[in-house]
N, C-alpha and C. Protein backbone atom coordinates (compact mmCIF):
# COMPACT_ATOMS: atom_id res chain seq x y z
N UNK A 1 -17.66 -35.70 -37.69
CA UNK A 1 -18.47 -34.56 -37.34
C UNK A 1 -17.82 -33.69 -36.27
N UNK A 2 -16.71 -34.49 -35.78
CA UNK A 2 -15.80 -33.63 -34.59
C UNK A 2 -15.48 -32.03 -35.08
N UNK A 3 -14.97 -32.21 -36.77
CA UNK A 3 -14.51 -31.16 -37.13
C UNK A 3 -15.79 -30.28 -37.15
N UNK A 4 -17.05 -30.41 -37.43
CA UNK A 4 -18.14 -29.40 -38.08
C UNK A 4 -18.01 -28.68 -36.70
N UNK A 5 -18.17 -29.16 -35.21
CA UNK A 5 -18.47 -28.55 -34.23
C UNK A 5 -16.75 -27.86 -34.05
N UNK A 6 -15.83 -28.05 -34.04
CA UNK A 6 -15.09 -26.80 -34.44
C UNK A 6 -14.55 -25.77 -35.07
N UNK A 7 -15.33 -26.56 -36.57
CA UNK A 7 -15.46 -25.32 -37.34
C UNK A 7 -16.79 -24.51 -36.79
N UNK A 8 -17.46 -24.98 -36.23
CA UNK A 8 -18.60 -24.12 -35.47
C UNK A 8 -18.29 -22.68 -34.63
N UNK A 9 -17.54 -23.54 -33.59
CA UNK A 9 -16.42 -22.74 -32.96
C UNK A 9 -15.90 -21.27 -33.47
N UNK A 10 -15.00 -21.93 -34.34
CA UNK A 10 -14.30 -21.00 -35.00
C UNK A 10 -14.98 -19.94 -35.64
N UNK A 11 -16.57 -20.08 -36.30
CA UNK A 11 -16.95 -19.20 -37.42
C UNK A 11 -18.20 -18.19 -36.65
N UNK A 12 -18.27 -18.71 -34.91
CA UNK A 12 -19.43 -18.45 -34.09
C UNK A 12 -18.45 -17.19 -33.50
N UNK A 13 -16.68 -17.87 -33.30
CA UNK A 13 -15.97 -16.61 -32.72
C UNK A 13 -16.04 -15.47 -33.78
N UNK A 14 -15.52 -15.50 -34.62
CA UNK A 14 -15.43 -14.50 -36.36
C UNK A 14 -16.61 -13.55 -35.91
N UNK A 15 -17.70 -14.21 -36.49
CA UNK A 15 -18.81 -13.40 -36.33
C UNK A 15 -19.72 -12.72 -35.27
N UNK A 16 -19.25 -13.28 -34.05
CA UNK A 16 -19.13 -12.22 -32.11
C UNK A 16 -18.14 -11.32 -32.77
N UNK A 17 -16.85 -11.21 -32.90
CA UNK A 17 -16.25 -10.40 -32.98
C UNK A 17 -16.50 -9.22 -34.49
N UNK A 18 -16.62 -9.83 -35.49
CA UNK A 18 -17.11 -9.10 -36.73
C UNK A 18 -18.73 -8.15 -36.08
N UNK A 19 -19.72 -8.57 -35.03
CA UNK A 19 -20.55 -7.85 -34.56
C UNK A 19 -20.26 -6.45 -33.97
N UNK A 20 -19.14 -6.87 -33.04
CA UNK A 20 -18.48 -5.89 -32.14
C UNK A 20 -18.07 -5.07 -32.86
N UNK A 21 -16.97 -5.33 -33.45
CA UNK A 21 -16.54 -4.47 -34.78
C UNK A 21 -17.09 -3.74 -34.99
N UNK A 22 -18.40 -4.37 -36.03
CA UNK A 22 -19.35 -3.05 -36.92
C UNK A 22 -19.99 -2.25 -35.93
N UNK A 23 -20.84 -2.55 -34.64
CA UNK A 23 -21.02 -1.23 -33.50
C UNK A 23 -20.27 -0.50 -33.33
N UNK A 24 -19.23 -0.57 -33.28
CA UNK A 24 -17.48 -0.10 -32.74
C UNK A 24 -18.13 1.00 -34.01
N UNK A 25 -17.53 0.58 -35.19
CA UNK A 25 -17.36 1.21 -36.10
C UNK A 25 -18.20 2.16 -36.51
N UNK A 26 -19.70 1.66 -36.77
CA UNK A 26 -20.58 2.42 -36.65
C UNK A 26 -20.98 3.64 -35.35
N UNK A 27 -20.35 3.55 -34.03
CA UNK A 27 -20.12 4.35 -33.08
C UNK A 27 -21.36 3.97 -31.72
N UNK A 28 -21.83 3.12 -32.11
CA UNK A 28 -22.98 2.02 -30.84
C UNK A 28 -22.07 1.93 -29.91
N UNK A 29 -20.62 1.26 -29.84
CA UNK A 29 -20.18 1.08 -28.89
C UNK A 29 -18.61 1.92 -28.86
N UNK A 30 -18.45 2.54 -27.95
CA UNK A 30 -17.43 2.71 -27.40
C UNK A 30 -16.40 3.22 -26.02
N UNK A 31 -15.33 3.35 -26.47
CA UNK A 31 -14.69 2.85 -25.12
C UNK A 31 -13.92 4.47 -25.13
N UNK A 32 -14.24 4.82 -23.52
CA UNK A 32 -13.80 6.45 -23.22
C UNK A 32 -13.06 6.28 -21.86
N UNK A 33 -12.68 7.56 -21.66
CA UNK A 33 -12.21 7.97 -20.51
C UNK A 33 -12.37 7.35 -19.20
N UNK A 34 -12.64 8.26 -18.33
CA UNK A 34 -12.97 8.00 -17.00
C UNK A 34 -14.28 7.23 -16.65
N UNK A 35 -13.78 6.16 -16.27
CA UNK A 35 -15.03 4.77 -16.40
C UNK A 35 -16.09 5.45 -15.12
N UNK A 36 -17.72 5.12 -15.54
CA UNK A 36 -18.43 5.40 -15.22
C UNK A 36 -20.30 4.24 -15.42
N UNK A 37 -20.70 4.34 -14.00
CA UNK A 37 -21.54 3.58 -14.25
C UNK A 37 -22.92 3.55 -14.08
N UNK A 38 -23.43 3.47 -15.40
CA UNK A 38 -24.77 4.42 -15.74
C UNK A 38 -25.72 3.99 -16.84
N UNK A 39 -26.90 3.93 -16.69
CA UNK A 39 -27.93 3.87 -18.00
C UNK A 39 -29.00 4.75 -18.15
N UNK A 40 -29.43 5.21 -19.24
CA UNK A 40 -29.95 5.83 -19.57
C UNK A 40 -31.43 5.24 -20.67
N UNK A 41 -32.48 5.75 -20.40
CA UNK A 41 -33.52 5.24 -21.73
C UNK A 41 -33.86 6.45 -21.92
N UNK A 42 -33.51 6.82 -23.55
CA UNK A 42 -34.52 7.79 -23.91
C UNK A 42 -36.07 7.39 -24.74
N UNK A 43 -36.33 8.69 -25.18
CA UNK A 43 -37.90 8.07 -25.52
C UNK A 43 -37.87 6.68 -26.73
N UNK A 44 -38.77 6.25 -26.14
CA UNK A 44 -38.81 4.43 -26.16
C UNK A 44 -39.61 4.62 -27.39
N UNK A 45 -39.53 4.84 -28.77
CA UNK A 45 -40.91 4.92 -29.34
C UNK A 45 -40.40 4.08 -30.86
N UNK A 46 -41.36 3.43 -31.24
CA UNK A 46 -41.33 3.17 -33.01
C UNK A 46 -40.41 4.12 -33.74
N UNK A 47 -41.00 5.36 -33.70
CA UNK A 47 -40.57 6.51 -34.55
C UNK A 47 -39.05 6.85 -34.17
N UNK A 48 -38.78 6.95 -32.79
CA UNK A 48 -37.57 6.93 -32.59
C UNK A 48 -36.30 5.84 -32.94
N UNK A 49 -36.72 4.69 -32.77
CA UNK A 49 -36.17 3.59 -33.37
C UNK A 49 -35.77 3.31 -35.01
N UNK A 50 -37.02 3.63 -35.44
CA UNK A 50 -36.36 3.89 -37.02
C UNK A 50 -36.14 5.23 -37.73
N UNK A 51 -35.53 6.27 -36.47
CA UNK A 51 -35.00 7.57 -37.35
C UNK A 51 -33.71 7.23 -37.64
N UNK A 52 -33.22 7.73 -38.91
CA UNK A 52 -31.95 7.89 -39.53
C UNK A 52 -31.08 8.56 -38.89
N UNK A 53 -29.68 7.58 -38.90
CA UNK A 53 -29.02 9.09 -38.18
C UNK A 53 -28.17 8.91 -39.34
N UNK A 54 -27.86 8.35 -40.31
CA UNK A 54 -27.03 8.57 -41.54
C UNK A 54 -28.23 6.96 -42.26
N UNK A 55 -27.49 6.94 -43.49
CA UNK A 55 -28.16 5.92 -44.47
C UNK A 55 -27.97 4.39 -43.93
N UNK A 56 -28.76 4.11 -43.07
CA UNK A 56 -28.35 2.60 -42.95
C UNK A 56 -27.60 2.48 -41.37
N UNK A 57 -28.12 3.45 -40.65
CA UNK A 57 -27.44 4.01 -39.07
C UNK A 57 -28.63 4.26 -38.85
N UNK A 58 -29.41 3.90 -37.25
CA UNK A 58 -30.52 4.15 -36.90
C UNK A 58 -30.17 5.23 -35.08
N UNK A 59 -30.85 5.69 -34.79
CA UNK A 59 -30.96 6.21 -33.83
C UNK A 59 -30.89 5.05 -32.57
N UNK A 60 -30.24 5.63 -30.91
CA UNK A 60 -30.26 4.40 -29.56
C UNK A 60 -31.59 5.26 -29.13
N UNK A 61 -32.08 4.32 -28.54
CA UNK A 61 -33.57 4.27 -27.23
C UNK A 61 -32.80 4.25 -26.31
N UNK A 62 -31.64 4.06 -26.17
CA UNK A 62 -30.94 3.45 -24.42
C UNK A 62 -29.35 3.79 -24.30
N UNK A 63 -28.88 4.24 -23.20
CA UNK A 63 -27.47 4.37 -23.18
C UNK A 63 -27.12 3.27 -22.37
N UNK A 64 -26.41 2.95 -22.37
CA UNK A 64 -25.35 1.91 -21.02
C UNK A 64 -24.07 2.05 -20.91
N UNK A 65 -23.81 2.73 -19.65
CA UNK A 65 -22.15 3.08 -19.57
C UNK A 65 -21.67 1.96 -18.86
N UNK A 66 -20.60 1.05 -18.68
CA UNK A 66 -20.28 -0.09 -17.89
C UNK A 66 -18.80 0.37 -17.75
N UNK A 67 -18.26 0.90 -16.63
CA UNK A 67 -16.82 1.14 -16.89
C UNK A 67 -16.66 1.90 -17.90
N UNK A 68 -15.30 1.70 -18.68
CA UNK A 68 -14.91 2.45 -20.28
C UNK A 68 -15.19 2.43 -21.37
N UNK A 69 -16.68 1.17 -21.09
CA UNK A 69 -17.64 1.26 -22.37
C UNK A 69 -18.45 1.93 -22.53
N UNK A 70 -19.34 2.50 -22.81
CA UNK A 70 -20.31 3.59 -23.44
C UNK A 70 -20.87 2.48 -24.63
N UNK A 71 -22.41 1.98 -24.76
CA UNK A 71 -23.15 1.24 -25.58
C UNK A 71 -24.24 2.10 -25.31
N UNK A 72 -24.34 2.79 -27.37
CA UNK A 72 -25.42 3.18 -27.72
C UNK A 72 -26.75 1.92 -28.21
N UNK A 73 -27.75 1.75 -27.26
CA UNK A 73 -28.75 0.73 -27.75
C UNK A 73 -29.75 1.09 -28.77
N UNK A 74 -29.28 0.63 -30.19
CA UNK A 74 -30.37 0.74 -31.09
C UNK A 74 -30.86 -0.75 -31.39
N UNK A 75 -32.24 -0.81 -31.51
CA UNK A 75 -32.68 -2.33 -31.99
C UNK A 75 -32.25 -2.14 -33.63
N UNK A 76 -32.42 -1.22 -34.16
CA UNK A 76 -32.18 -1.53 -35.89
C UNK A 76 -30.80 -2.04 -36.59
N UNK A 77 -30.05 -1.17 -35.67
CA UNK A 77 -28.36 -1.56 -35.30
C UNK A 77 -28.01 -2.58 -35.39
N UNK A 78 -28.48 -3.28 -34.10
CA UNK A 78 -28.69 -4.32 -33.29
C UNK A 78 -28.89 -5.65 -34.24
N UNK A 79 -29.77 -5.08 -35.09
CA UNK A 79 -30.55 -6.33 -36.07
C UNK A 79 -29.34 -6.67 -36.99
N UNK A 80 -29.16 -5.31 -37.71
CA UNK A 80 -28.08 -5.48 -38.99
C UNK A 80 -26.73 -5.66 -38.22
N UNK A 81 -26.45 -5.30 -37.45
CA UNK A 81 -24.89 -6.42 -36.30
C UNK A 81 -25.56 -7.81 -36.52
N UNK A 82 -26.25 -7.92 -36.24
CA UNK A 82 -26.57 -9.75 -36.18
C UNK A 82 -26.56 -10.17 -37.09
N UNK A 83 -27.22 -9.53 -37.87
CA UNK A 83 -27.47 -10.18 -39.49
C UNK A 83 -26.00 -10.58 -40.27
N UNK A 84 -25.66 -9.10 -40.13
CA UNK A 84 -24.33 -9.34 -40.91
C UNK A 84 -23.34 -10.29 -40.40
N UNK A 85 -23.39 -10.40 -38.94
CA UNK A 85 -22.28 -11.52 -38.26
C UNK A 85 -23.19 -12.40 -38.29
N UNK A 86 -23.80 -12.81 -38.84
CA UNK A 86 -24.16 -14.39 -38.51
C UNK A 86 -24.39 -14.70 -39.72
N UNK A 87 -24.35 -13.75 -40.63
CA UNK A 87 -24.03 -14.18 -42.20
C UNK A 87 -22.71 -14.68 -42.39
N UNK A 88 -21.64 -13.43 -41.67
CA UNK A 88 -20.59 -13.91 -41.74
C UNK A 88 -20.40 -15.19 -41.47
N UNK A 89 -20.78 -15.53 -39.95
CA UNK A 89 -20.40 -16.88 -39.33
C UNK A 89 -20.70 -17.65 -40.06
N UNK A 90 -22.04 -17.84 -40.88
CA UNK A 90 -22.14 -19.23 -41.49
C UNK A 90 -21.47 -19.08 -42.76
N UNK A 91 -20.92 -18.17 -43.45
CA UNK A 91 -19.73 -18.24 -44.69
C UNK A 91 -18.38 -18.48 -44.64
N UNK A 92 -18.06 -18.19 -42.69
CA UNK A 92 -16.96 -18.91 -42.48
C UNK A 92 -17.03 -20.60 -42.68
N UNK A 93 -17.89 -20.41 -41.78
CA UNK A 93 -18.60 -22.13 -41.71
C UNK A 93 -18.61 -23.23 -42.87
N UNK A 94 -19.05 -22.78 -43.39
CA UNK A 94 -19.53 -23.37 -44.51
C UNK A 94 -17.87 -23.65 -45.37
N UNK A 95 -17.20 -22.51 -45.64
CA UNK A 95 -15.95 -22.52 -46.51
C UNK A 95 -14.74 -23.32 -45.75
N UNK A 96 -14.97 -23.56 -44.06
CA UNK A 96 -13.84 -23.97 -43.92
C UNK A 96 -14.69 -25.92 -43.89
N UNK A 97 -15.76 -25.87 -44.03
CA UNK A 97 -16.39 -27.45 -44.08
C UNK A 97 -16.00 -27.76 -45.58
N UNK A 98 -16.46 -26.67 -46.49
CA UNK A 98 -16.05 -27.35 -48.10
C UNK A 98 -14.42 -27.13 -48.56
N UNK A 99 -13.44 -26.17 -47.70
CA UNK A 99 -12.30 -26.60 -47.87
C UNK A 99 -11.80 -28.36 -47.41
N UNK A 100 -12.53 -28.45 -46.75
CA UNK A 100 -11.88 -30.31 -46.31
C UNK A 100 -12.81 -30.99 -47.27
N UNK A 101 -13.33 -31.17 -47.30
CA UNK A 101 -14.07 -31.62 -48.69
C UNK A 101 -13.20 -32.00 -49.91
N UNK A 102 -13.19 -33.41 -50.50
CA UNK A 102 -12.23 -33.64 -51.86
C UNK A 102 -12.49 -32.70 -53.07
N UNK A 103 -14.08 -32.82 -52.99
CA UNK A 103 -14.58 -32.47 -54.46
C UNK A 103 -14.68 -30.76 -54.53
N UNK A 104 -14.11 -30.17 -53.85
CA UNK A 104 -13.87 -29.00 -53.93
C UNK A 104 -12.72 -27.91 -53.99
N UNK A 105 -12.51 -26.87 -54.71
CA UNK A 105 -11.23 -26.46 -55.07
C UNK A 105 -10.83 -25.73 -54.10
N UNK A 106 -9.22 -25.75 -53.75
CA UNK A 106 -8.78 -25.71 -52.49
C UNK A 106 -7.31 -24.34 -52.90
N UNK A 107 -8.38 -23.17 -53.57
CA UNK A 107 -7.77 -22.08 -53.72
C UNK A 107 -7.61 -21.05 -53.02
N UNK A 108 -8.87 -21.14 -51.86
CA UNK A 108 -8.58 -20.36 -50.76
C UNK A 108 -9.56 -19.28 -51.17
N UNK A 109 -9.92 -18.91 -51.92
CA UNK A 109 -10.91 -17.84 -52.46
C UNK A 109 -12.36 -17.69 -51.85
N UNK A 110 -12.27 -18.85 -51.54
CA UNK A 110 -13.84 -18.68 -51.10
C UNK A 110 -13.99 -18.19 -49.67
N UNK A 111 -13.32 -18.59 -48.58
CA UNK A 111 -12.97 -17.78 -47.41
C UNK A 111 -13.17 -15.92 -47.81
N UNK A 112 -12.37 -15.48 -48.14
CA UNK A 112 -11.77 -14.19 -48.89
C UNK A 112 -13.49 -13.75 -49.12
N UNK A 113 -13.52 -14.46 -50.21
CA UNK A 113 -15.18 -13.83 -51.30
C UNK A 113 -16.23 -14.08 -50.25
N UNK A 114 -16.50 -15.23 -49.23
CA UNK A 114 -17.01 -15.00 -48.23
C UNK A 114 -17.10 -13.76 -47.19
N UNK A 115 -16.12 -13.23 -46.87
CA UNK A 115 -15.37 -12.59 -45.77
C UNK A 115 -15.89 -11.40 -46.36
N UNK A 116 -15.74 -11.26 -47.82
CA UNK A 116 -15.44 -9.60 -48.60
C UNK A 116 -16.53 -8.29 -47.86
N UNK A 117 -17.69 -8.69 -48.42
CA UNK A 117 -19.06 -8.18 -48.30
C UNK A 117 -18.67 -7.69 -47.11
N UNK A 118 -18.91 -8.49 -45.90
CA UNK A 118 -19.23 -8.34 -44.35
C UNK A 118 -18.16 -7.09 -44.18
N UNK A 119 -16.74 -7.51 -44.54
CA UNK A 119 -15.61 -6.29 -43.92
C UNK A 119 -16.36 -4.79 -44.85
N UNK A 120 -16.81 -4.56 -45.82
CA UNK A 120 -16.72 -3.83 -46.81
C UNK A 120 -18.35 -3.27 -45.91
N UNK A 121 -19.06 -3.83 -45.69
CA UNK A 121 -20.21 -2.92 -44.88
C UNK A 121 -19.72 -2.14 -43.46
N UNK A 122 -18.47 -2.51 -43.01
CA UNK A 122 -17.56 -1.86 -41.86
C UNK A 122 -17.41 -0.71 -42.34
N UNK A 123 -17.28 -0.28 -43.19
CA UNK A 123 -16.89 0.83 -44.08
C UNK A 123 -17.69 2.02 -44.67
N UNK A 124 -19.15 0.87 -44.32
CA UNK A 124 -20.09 2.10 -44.58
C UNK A 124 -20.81 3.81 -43.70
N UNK A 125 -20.23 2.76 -42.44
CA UNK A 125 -20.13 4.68 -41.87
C UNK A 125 -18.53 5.10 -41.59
N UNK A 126 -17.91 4.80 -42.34
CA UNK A 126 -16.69 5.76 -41.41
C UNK A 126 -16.02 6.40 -43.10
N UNK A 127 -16.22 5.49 -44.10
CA UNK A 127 -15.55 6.19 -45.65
C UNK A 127 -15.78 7.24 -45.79
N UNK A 128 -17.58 7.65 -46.14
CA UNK A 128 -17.52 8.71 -45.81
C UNK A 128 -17.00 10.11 -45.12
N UNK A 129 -16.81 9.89 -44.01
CA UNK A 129 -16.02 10.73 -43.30
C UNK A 129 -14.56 10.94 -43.03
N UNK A 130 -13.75 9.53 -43.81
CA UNK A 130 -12.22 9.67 -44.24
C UNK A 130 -12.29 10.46 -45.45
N UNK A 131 -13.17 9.92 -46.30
CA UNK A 131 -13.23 10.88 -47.44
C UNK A 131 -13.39 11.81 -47.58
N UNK A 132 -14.09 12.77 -46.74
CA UNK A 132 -14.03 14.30 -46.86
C UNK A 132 -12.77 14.69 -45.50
N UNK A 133 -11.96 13.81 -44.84
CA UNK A 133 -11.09 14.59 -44.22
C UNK A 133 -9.58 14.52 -44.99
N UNK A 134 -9.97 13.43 -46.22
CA UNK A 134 -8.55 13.29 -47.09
C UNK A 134 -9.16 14.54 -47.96
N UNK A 135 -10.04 15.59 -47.94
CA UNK A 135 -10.47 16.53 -48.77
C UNK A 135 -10.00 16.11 -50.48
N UNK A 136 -10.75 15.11 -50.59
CA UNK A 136 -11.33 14.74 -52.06
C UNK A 136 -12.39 14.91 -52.34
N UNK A 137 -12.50 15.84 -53.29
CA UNK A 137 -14.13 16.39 -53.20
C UNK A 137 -14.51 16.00 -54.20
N UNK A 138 -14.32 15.66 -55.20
CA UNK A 138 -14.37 14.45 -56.59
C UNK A 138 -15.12 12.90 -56.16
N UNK A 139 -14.57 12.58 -55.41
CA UNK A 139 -14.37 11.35 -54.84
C UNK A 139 -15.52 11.19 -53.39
N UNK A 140 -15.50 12.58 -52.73
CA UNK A 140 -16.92 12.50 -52.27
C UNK A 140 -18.10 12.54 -51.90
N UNK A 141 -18.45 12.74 -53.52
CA UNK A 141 -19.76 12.48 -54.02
C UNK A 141 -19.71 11.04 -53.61
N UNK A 142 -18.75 9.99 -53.97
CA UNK A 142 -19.22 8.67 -53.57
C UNK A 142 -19.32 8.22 -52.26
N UNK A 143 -19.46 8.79 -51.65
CA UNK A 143 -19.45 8.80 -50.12
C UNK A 143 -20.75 8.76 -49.52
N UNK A 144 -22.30 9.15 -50.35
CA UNK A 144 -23.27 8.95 -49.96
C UNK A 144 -23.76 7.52 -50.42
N UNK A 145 -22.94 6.60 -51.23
CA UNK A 145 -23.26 4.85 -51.52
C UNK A 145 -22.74 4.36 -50.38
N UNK A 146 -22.06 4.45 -49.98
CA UNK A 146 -21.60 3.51 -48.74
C UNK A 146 -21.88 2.66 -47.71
N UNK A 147 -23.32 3.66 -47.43
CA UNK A 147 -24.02 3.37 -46.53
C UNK A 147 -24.73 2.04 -47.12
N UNK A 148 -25.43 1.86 -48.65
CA UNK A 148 -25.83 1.01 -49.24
C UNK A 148 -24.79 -0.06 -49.02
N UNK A 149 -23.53 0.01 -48.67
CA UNK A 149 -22.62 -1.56 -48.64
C UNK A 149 -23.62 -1.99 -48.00
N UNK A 150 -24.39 -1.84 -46.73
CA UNK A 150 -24.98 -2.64 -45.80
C UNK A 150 -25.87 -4.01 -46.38
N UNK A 151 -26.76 -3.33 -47.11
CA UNK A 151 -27.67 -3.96 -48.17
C UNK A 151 -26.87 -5.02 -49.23
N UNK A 152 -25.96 -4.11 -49.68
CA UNK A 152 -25.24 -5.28 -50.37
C UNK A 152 -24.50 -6.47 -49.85
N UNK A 153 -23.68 -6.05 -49.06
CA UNK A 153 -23.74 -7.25 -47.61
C UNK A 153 -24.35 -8.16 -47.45
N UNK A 154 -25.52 -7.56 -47.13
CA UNK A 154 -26.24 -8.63 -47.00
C UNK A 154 -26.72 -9.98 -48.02
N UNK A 155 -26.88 -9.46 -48.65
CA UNK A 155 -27.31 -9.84 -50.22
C UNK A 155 -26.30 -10.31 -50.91
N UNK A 156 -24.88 -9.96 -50.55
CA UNK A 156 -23.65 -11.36 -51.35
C UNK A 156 -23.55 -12.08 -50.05
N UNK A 157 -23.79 -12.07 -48.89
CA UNK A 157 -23.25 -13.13 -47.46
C UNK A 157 -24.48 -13.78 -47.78
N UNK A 158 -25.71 -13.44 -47.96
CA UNK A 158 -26.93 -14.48 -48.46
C UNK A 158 -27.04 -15.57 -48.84
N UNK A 159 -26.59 -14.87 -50.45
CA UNK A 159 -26.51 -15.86 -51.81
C UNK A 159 -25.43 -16.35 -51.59
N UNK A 160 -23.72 -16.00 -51.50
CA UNK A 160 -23.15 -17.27 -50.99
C UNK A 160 -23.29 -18.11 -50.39
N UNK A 161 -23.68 -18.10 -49.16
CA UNK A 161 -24.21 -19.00 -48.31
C UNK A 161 -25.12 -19.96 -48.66
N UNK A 162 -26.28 -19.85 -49.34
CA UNK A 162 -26.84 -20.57 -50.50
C UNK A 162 -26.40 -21.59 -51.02
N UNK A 163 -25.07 -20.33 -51.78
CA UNK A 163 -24.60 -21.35 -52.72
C UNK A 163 -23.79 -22.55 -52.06
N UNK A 164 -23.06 -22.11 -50.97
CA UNK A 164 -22.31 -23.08 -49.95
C UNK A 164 -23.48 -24.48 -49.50
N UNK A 165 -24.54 -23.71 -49.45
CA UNK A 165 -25.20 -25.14 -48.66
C UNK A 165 -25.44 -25.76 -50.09
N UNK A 166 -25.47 -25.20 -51.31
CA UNK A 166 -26.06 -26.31 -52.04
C UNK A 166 -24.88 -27.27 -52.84
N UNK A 167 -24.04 -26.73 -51.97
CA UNK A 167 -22.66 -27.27 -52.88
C UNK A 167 -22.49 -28.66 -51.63
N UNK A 168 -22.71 -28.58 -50.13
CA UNK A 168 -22.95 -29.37 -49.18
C UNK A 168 -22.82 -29.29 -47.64
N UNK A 169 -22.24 -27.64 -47.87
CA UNK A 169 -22.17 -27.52 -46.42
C UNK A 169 -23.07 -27.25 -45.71
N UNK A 170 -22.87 -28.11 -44.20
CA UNK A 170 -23.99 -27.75 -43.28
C UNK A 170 -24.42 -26.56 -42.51
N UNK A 171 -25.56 -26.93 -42.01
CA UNK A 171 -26.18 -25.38 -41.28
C UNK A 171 -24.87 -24.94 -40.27
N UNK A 172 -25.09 -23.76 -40.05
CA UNK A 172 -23.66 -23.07 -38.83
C UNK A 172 -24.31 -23.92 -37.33
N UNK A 173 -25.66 -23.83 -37.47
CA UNK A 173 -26.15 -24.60 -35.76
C UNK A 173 -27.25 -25.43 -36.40
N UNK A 174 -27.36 -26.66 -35.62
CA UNK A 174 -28.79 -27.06 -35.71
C UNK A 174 -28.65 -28.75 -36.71
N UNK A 175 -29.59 -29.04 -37.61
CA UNK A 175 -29.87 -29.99 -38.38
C UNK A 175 -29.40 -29.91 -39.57
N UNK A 176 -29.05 -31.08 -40.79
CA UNK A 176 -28.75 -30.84 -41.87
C UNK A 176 -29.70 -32.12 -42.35
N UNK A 177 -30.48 -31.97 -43.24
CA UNK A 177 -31.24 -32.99 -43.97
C UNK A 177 -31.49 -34.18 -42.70
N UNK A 178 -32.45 -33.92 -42.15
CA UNK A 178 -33.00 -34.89 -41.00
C UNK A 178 -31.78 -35.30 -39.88
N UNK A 179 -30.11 -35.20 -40.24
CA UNK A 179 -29.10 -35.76 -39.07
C UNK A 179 -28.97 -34.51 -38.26
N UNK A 180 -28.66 -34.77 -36.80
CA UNK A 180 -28.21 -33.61 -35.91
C UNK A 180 -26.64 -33.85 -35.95
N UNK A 181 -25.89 -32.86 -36.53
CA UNK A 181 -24.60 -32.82 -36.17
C UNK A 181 -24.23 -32.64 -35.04
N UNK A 182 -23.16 -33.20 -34.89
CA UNK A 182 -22.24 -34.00 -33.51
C UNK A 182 -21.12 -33.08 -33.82
């Protein structure tokens, strides 16, 4: 069980960093100029929280400048960062527990087909906007699906994961069929 708690490790780092990432990417967090130190709340409301600022991008209630970071605080954001990295984490999890595993095929694919989804929702706010600066205007029309990777994301890191536990791998934290992993 030595190994589960460092494959723990390993799939808890992936998915902290795969979080960071998608804020990064999505534009929640980033890193500027002349460091400065400051917060801000704007209006705190329901309605503000779930306005759109693109398909699957929600509006911040809160600024936080810390130094050369700049963090836009959205809770909806916030949610789908977690979701998606901790989907990730447990598909790392899971693939590097059933790679040591005999009865399982040791092609390497499942890491990859794990991994796919999560990188491919990174993509859903910024394609768009490569795509109309590579001025393909054919090409983007498809630029308003993108935002949907999110959803889909979710929904293949899900069902793999699923399928991982029913094949035998254990939870990313916690209990597996009444034992506490060690």
């Amino acid at each position: 069980m030595g190994r589960v708690r460092g494959f723990q490790s390993i799939a808890l780092a992936i998915g902290l960093v795969y979080g960071v990432f998608y804020l990064y990417a999505i534009g929640d967090v980033r890193v500027t100029g002349p460091p400065g130190w400051n917060a801000y709340i704007a209006e705190v409301s329901l309605e503000r929280a779930l306005r759109a600022r693109s398909t699957m991008m929600f509006e911040a209630v809160a600024v936080i400048e810390a130094g050369y970071l700049i963090w836009l605080i959205s809770p909806v954001n916030l949610l789908l960062a977690g979701l998606l990295s901790g989907l990730l984490a447990a598909n790392v999890h899971g693939a590097l527990y059933l790679r040591t595993q005999e009865q399982t095929c040791r092609t390497g694919n499942g890491l990859i087909a794990g991994a796919l989804p999560a990188l491919l929702a990174g993509g859903a706010c910024c394609a768009p906007s490569l795509i109309l600066m590579l001025s393909i205007p054919a090409v983007a029309v498809l630029g308003a699906f993108f935002g949907w990777l999110v959803i889909v994301s979710l929904l293949a890191l899900g069902l793999n994961r699923l399928w991982q536990h029913h094949k035998g791998a254990p939870n990313l934290i916690g209990r597996r069929r009444g034992r506490e992993l060690t």
